[in-house]
Structure formats: structure tokens, C-alpha cells
PDB file of N, CA and C in Angstrom:
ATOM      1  N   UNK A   1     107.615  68.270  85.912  1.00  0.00           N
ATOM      2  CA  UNK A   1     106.706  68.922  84.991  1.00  0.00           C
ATOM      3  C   UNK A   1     105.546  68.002  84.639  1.00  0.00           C
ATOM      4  N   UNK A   2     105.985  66.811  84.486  1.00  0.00           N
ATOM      5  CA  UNK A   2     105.031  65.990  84.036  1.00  0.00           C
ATOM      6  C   UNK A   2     103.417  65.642  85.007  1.00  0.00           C
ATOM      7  N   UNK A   3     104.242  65.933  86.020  1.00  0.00           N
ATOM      8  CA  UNK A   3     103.226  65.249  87.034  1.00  0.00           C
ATOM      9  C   UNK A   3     102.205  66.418  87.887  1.00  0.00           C
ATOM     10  N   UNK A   4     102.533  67.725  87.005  1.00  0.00           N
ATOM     11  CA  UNK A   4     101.599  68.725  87.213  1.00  0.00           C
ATOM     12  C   UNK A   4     100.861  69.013  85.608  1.00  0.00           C
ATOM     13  N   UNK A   5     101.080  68.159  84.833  1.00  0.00           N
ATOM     14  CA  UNK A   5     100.294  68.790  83.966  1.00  0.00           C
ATOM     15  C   UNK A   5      99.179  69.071  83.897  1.00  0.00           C
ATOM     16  N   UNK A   6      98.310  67.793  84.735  1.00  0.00           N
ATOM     17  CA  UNK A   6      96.905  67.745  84.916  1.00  0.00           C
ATOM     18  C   UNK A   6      96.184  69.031  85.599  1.00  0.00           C
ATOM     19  N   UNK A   7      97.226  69.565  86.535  1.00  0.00           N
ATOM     20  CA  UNK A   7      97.091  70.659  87.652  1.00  0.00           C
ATOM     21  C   UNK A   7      96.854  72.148  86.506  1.00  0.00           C
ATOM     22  N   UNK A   8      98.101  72.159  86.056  1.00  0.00           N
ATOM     23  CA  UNK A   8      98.547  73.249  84.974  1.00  0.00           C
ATOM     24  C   UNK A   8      97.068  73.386  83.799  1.00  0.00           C
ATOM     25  N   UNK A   9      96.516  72.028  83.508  1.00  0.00           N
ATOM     26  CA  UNK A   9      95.568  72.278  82.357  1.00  0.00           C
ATOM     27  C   UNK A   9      94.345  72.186  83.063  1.00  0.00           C
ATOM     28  N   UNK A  10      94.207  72.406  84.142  1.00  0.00           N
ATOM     29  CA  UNK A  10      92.711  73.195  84.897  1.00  0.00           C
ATOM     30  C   UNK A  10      92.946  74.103  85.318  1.00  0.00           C
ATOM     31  N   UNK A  11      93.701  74.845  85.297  1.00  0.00           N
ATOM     32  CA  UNK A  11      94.044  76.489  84.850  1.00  0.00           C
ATOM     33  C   UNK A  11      94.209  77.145  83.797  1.00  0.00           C
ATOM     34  N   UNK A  12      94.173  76.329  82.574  1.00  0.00           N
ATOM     35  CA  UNK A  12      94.105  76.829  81.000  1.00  0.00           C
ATOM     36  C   UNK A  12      95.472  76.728  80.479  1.00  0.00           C
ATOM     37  N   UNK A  13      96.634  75.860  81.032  1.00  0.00           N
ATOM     38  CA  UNK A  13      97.384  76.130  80.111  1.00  0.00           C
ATOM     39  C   UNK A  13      97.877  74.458  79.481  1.00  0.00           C
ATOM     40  N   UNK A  14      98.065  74.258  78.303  1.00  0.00           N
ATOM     41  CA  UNK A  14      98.317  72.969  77.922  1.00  0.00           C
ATOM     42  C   UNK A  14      99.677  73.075  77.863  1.00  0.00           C
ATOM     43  N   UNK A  15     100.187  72.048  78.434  1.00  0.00           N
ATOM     44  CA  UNK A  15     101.979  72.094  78.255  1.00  0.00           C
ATOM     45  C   UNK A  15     102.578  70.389  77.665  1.00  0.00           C
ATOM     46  N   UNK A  16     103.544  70.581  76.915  1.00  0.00           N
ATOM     47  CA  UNK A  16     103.580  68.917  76.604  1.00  0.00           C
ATOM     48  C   UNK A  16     105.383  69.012  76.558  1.00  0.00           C
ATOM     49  N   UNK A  17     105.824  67.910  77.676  1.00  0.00           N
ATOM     50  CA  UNK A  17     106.947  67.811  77.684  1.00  0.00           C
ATOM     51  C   UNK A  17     107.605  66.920  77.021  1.00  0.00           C
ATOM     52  N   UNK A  18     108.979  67.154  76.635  1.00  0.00           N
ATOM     53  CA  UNK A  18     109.791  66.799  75.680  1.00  0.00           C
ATOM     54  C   UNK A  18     111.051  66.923  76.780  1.00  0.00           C
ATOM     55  N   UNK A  19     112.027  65.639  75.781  1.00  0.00           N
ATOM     56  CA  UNK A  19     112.700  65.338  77.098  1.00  0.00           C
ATOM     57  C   UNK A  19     113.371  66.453  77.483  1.00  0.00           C
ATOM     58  N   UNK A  20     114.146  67.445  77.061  1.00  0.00           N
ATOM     59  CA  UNK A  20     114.931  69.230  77.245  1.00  0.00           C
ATOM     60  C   UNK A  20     113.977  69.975  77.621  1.00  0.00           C
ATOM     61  N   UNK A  21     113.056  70.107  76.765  1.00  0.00           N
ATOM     62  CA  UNK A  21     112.156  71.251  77.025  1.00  0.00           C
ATOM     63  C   UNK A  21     110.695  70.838  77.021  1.00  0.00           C
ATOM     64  N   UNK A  22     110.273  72.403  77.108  1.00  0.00           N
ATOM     65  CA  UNK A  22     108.706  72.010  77.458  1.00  0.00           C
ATOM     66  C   UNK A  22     107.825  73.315  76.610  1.00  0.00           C
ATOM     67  N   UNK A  23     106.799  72.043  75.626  1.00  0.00           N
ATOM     68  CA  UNK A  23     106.261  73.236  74.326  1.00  0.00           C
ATOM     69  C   UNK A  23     104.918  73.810  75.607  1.00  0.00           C
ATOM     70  N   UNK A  24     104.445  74.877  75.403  1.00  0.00           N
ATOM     71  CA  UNK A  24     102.976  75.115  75.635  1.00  0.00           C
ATOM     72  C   UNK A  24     102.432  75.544  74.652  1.00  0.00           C
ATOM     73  N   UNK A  25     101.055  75.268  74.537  1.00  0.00           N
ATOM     74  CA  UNK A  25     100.631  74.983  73.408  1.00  0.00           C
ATOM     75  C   UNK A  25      99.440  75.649  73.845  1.00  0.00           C
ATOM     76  N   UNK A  26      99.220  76.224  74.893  1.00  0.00           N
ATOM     77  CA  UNK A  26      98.149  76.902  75.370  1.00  0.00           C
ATOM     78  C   UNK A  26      98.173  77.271  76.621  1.00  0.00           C
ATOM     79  N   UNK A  27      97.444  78.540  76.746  1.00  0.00           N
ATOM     80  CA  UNK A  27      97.310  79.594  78.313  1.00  0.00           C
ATOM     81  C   UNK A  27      95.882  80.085  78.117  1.00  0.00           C
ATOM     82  N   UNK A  28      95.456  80.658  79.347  1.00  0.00           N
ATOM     83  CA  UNK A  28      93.903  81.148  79.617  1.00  0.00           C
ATOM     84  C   UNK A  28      94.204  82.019  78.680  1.00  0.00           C
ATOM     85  N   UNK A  29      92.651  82.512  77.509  1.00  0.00           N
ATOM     86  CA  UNK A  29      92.890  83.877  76.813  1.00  0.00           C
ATOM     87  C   UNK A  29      92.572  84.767  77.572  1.00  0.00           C
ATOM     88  N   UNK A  30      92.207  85.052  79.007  1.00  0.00           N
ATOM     89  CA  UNK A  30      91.679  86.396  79.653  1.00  0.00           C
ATOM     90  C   UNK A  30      93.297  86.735  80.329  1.00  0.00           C
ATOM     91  N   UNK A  31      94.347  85.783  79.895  1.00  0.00           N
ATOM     92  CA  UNK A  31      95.540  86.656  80.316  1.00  0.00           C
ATOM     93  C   UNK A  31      96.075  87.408  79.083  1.00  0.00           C
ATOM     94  N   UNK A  32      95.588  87.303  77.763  1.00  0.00           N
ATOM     95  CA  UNK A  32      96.470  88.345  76.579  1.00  0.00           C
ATOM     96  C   UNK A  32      97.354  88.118  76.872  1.00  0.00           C
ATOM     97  N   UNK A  33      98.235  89.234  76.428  1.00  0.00           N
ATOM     98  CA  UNK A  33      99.275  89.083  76.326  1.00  0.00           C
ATOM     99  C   UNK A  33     100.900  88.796  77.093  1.00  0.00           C
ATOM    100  N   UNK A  34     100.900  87.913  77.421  1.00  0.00           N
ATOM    101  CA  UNK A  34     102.055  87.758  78.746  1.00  0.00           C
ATOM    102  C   UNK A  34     103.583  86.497  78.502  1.00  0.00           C
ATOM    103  N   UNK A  35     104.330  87.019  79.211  1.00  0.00           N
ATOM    104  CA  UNK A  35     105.556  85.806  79.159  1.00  0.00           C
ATOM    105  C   UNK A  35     105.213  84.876  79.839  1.00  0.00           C
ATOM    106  N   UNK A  36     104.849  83.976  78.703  1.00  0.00           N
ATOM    107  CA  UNK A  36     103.763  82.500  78.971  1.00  0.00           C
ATOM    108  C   UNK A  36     105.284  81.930  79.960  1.00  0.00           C
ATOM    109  N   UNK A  37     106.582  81.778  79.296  1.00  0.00           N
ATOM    110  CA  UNK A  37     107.591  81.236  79.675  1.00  0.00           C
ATOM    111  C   UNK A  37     107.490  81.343  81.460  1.00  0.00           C
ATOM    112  N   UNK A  38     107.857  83.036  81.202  1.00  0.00           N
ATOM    113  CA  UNK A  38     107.933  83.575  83.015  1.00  0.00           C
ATOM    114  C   UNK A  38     106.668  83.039  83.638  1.00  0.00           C
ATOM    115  N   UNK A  39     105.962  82.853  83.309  1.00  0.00           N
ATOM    116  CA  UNK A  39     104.612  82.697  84.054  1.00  0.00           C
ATOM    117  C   UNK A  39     104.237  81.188  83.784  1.00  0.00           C
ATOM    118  N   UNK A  40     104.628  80.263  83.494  1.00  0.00           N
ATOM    119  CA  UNK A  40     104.838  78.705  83.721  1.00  0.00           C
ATOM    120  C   UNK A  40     105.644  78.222  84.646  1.00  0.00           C
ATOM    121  N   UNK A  41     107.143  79.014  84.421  1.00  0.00           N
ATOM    122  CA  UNK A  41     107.899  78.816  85.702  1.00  0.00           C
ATOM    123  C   UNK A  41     107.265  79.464  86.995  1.00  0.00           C
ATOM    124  N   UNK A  42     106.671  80.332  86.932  1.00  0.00           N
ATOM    125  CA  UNK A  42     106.120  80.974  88.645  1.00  0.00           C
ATOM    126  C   UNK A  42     104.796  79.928  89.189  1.00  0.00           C
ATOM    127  N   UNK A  43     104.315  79.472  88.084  1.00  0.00           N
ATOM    128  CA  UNK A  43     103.527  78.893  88.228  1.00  0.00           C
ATOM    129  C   UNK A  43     103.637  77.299  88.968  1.00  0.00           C
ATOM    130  N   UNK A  44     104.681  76.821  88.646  1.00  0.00           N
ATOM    131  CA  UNK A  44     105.059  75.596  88.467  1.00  0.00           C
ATOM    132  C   UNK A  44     105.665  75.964  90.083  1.00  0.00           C
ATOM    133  N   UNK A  45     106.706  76.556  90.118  1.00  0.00           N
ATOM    134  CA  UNK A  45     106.997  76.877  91.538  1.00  0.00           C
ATOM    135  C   UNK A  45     105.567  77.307  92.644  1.00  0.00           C
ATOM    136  N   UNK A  46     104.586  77.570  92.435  1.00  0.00           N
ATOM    137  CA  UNK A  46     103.483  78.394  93.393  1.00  0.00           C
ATOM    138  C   UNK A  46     103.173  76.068  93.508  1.00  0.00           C
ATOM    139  N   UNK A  47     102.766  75.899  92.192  1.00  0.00           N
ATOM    140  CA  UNK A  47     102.231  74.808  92.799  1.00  0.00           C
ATOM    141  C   UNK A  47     103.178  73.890  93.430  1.00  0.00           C
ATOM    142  N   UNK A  48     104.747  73.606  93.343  1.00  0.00           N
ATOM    143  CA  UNK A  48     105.620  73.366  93.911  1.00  0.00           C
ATOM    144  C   UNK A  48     105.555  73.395  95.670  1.00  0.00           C
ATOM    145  N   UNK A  49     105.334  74.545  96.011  1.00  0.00           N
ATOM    146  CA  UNK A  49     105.669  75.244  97.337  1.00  0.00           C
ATOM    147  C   UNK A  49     104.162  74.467  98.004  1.00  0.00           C
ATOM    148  N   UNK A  50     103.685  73.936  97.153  1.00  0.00           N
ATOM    149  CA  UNK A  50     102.182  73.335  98.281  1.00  0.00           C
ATOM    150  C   UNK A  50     102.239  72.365  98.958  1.00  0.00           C
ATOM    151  N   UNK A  51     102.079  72.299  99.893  1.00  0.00           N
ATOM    152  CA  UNK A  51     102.057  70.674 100.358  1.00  0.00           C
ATOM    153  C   UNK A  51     100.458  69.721  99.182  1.00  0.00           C
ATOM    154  N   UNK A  52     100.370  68.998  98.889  1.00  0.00           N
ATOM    155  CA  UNK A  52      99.874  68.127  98.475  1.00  0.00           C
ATOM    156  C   UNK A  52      98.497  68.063  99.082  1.00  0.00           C
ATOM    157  N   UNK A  53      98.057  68.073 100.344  1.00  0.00           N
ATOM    158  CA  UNK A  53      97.833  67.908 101.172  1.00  0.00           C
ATOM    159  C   UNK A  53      96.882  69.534 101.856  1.00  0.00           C
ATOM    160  N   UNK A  54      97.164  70.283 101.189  1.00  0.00           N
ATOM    161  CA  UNK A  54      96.115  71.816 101.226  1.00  0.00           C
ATOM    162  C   UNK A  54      95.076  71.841 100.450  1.00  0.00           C
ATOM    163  N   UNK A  55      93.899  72.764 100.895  1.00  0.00           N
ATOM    164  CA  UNK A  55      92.882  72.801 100.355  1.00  0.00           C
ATOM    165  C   UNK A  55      92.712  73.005  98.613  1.00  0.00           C
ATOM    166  N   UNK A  56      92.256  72.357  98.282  1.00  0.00           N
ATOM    167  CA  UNK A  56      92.194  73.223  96.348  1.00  0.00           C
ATOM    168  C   UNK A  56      91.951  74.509  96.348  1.00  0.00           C
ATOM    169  N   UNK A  57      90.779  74.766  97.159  1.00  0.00           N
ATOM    170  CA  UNK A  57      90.400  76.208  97.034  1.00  0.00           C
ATOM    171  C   UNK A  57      91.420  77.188  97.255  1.00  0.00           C
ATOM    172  N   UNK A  58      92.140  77.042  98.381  1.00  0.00           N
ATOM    173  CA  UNK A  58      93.488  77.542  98.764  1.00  0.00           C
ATOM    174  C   UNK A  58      94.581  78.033  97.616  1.00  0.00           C
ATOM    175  N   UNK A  59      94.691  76.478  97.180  1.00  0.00           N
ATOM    176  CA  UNK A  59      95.514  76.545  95.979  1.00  0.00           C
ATOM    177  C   UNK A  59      95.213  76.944  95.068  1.00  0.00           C
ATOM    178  N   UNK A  60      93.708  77.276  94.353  1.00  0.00           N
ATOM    179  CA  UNK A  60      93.536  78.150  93.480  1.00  0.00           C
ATOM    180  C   UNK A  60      93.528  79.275  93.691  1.00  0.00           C
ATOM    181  N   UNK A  61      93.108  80.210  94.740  1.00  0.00           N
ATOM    182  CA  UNK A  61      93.159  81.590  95.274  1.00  0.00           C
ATOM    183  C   UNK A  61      94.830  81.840  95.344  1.00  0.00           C
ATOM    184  N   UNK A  62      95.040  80.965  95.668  1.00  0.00           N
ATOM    185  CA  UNK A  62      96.830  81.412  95.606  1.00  0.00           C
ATOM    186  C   UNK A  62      97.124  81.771  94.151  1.00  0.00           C
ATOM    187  N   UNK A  63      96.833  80.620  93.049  1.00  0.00           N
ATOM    188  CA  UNK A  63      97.320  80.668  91.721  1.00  0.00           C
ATOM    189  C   UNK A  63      96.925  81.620  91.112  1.00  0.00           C
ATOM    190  N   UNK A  64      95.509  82.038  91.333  1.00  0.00           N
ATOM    191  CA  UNK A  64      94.667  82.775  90.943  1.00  0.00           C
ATOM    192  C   UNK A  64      95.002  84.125  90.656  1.00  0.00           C
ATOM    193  N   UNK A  65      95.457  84.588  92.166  1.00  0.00           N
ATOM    194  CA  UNK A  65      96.238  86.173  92.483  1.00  0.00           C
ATOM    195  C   UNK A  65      97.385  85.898  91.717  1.00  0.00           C
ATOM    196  N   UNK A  66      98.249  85.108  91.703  1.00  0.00           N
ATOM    197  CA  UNK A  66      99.808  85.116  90.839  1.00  0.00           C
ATOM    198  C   UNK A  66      99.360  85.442  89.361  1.00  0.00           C
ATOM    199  N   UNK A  67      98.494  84.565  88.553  1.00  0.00           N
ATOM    200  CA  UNK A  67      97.570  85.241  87.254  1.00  0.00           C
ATOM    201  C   UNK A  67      97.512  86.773  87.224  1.00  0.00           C
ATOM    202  N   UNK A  68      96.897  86.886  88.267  1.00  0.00           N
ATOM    203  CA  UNK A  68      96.329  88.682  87.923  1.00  0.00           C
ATOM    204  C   UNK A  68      97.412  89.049  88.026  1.00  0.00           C
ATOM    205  N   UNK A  69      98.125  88.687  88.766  1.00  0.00           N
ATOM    206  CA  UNK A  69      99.545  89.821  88.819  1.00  0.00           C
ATOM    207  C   UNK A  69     100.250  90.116  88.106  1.00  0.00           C
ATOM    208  N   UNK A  70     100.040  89.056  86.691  1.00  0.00           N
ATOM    209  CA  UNK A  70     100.569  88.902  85.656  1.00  0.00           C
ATOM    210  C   UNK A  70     100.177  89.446  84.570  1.00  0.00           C
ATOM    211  N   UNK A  71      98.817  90.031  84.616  1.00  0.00           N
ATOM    212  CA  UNK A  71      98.377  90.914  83.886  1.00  0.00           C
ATOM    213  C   UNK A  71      97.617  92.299  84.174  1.00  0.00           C
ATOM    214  N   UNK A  72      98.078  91.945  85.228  1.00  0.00           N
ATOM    215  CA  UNK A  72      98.352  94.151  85.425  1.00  0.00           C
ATOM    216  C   UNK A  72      98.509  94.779  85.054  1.00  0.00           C
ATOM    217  N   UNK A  73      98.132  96.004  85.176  1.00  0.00           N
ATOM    218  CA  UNK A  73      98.867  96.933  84.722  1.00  0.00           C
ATOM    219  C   UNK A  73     100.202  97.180  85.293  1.00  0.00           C
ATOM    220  N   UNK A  74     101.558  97.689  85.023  1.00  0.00           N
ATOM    221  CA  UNK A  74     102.708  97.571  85.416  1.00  0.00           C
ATOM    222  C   UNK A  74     103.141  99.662  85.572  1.00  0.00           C
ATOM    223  N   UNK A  75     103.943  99.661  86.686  1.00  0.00           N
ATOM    224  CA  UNK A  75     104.218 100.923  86.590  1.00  0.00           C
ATOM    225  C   UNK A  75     104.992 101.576  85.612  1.00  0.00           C
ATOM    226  N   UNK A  76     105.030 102.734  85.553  1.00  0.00           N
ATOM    227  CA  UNK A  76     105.107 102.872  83.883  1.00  0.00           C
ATOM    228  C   UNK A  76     104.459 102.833  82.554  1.00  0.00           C
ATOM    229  N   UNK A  77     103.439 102.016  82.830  1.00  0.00           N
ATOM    230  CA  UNK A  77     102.641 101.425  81.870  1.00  0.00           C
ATOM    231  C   UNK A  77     102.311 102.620  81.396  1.00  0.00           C
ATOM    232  N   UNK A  78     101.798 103.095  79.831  1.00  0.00           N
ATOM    233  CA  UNK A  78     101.043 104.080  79.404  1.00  0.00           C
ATOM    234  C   UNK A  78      99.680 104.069  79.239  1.00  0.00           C
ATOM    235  N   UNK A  79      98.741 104.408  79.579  1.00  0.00           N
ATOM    236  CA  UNK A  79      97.410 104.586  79.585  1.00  0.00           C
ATOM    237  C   UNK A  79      96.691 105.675  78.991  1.00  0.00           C
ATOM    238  N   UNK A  80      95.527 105.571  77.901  1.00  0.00           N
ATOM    239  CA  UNK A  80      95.090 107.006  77.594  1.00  0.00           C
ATOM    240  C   UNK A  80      94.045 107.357  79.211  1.00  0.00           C
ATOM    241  N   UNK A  81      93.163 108.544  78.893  1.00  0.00           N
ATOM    242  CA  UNK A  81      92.195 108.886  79.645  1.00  0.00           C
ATOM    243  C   UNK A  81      90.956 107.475  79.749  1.00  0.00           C
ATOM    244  N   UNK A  82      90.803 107.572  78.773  1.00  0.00           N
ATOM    245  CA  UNK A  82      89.848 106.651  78.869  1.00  0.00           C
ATOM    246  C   UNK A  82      89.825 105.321  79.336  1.00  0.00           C
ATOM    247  N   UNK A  83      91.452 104.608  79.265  1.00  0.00           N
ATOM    248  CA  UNK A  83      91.527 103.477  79.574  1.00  0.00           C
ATOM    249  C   UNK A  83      91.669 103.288  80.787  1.00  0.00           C
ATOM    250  N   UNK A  84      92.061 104.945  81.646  1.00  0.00           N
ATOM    251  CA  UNK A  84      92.494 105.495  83.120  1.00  0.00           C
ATOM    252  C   UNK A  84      91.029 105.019  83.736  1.00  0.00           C
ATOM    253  N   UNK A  85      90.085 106.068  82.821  1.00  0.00           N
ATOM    254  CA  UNK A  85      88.526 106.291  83.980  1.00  0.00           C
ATOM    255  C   UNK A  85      88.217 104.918  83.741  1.00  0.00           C
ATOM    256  N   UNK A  86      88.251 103.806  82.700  1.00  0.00           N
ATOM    257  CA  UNK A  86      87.386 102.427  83.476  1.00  0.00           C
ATOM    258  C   UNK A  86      88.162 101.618  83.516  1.00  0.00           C
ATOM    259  N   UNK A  87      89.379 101.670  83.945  1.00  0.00           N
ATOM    260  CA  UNK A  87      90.356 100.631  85.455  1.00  0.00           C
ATOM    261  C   UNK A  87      89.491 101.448  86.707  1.00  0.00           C
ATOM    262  N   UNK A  88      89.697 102.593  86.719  1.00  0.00           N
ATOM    263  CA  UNK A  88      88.959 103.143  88.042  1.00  0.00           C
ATOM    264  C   UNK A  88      87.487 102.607  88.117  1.00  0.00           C
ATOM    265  N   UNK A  89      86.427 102.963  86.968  1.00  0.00           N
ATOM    266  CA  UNK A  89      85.044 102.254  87.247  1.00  0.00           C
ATOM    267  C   UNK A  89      84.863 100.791  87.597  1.00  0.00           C
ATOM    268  N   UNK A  90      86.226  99.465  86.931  1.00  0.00           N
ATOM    269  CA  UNK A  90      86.503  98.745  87.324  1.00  0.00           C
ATOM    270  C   UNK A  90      86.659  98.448  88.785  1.00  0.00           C
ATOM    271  N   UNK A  91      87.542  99.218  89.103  1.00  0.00           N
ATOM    272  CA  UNK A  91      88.310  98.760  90.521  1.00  0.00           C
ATOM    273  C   UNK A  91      87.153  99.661  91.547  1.00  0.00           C
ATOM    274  N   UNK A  92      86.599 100.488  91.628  1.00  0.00           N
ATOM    275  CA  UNK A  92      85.223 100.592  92.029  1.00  0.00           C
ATOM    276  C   UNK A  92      84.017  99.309  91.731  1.00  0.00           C
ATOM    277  N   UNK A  93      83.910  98.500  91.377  1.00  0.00           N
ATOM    278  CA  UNK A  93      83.198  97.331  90.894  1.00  0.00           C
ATOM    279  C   UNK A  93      83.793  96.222  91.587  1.00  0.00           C
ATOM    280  N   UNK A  94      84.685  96.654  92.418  1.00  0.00           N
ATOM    281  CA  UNK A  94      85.645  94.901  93.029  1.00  0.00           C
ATOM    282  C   UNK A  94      85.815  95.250  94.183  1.00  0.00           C
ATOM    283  N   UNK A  95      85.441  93.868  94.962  1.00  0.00           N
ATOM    284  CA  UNK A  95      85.894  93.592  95.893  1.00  0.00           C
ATOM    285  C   UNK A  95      86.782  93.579  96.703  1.00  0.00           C
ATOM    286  N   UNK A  96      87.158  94.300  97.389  1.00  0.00           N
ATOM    287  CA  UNK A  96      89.116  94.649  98.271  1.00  0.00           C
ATOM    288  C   UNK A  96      89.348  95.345  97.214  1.00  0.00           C
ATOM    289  N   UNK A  97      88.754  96.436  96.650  1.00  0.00           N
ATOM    290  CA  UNK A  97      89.292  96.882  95.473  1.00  0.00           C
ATOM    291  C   UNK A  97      90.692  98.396  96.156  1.00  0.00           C
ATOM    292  N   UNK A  98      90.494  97.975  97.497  1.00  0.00           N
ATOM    293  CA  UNK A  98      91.422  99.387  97.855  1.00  0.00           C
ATOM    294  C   UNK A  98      93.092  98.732  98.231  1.00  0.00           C
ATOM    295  N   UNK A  99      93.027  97.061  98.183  1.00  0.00           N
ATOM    296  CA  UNK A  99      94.103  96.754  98.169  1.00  0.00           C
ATOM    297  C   UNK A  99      94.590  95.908  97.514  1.00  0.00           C
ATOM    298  N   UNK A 100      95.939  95.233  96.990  1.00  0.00           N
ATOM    299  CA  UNK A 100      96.532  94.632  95.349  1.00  0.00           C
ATOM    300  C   UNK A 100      96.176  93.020  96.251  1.00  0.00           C
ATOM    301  N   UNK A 101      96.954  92.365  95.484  1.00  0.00           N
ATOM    302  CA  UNK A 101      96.477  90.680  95.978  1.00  0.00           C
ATOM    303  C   UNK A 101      97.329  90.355  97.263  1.00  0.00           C
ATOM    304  N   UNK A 102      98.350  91.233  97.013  1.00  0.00           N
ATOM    305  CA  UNK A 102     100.051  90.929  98.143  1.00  0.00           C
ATOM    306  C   UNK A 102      99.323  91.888  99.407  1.00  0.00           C
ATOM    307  N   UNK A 103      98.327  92.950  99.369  1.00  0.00           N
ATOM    308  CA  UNK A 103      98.004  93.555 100.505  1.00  0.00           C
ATOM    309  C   UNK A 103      98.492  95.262 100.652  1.00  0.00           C
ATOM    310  N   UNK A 104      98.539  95.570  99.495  1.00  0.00           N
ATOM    311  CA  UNK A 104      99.281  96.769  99.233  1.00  0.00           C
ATOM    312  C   UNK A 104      98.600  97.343  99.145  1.00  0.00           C
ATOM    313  N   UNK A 105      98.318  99.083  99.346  1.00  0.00           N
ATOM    314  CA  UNK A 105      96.910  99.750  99.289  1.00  0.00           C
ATOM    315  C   UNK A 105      97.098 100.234  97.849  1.00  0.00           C
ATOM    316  N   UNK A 106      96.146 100.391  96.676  1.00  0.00           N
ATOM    317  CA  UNK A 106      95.577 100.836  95.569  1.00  0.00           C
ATOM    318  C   UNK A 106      95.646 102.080  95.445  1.00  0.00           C
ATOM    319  N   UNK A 107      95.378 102.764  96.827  1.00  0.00           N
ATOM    320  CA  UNK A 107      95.414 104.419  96.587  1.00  0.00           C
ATOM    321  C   UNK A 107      95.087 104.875  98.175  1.00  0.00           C
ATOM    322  N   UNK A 108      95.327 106.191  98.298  1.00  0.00           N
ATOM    323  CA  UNK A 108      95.693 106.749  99.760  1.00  0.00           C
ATOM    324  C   UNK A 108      94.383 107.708  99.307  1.00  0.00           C
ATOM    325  N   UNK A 109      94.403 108.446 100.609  1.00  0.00           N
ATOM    326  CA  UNK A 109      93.132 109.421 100.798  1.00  0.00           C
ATOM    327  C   UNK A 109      94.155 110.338 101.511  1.00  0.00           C
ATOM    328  N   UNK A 110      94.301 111.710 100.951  1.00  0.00           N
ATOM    329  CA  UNK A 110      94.788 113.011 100.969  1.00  0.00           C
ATOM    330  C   UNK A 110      93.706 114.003 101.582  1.00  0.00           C
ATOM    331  N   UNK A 111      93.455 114.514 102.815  1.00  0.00           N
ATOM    332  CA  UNK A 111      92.551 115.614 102.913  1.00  0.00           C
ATOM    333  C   UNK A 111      93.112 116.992 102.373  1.00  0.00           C
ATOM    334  N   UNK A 112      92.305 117.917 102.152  1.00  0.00           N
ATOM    335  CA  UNK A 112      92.959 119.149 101.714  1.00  0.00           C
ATOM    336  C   UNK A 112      93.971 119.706 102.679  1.00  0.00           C
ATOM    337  N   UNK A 113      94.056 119.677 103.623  1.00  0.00           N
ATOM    338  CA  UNK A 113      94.691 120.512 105.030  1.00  0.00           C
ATOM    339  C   UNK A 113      96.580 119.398 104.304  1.00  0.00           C
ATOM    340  N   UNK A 114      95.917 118.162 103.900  1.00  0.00           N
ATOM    341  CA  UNK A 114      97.646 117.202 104.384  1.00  0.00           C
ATOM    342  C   UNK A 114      98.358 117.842 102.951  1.00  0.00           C
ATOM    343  N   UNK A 115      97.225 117.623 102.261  1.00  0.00           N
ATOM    344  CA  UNK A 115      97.571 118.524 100.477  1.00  0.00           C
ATOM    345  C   UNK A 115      98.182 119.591 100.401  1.00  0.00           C
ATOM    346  N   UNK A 116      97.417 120.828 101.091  1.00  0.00           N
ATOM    347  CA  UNK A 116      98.327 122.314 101.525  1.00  0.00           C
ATOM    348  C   UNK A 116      99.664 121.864 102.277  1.00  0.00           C
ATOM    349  N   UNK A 117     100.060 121.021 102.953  1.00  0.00           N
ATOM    350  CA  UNK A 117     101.268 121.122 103.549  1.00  0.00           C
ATOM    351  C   UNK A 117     102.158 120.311 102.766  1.00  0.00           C
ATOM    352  N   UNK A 118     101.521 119.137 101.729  1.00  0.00           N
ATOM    353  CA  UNK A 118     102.935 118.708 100.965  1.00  0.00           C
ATOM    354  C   UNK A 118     103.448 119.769  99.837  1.00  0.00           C
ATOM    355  N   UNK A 119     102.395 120.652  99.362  1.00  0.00           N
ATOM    356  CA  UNK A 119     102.874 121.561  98.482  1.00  0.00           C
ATOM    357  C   UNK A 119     103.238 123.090  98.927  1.00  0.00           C
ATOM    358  N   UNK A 120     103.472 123.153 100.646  1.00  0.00           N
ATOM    359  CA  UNK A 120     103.882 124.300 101.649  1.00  0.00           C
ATOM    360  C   UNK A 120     103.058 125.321 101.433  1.00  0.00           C
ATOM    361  N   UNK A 121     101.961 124.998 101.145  1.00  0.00           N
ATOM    362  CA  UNK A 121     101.011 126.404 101.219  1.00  0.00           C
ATOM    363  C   UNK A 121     100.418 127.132 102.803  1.00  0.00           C
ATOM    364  N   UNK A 122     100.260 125.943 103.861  1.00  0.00           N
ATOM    365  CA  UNK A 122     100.332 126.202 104.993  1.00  0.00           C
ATOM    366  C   UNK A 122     101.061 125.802 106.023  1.00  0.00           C
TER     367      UNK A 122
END
């Protein structure tokens, strides 16, 4: 733990270890609200899994996507209308916005003809 702190606090989060545990005392505010806990340990493991020896840039685009993923929206999640139409004006505004960070598509394209046949009209 110790020897990533420097790593950990150019990503926004301050952590100060104690010999059992480990206080944080700070995270980026553009993540709100999140399990700082769960998301120190994923974190700590992402920078773990690096060789030493890889690009920074690398390693931040890696860390970077694990962040967002962390403050997603989650399925299930409840959303009014409004908070619906600007994630969409959002994700229209971004880049690869048709697929998640892991490579997953965002949303499918239905023509009317594939539409009539999932609901057996033709």
C-alpha cells in the first residue's frame, strides 16, 4: 500500500496507512458517491497487475475506464425522464459513445421489419 501511494494520490485519492488498516481521507469529487473501500481495492489491484515498466498513459487509460465504471449508471438504476434524455444527449457528445469501456455495445439498432417479427406481427 505504501509504495503506491504516490500513484493512488495522482488520481485524487489520499490514503494514509496504519499498521491494520488503511484511512482514506480523500477520492476525486467527479466520482460522488461510491464504495471508496471497493474501489481502492480494485484500484490497488489494476495498479498491481502492471508491470512497472508500461507506459503511464496506458496505465492511466486503464485506471481511468475502472473509475467510470464505478460511477455508472448500474442496471436497475432508477432514472426520471429527464435524467434519461441527457445521459442520451451526453452519450451522443462522446466519443465510442456506442460502446462501454470493456467493449460492450450501448445500444442495438432495430429496423422496423426485425421489430414486426419480435412482436409476431409478420
Amino acid at each position: 500500500m505504501t509504495t503506491y501511494q504516490a500513484e493512488l494520490k495522482s488520481f485524487g485519492f489520499i490514503v494514509e496507512k496504519k499498521t491494520e488498516w488503511v484511512i482514506i481521507h480523500g477520492i476525486p469529487e467527479l466520482l460522488g458517491q461510491v464504495d471508496a473501500r471497493q474501489l481502492l481495492h480494485d484500484l490497488l489491484d489494476e495498479i498491481k497487475d502492471f508491470d512497472h515498466h508500461t507506459q503511464l498513459k496506458v496505465r492511466i487509460d486503464r485506471i481511468c475506464s475502472l473509475l467510470s465504471c464505478h460511477v455508472s449508471i448500474r442496471g436497475g438504476q432508477c432514472l426520471n425522464t429527464d435524467e434519461m434524455n441527457d445521459l442520451l444527449r451526453q452519450a451522443e457528445r462522446t466519443y465510442h459513445s456506442g460502446q462501454c469501456n470493456h467493449g460492450r455495445p450501448t445500444y442495438v439498432t432495430i429496423n422496423k421489419q426485425d421489430l414486426d417479427k419480435l412482436f409476431k406481427r409478420k
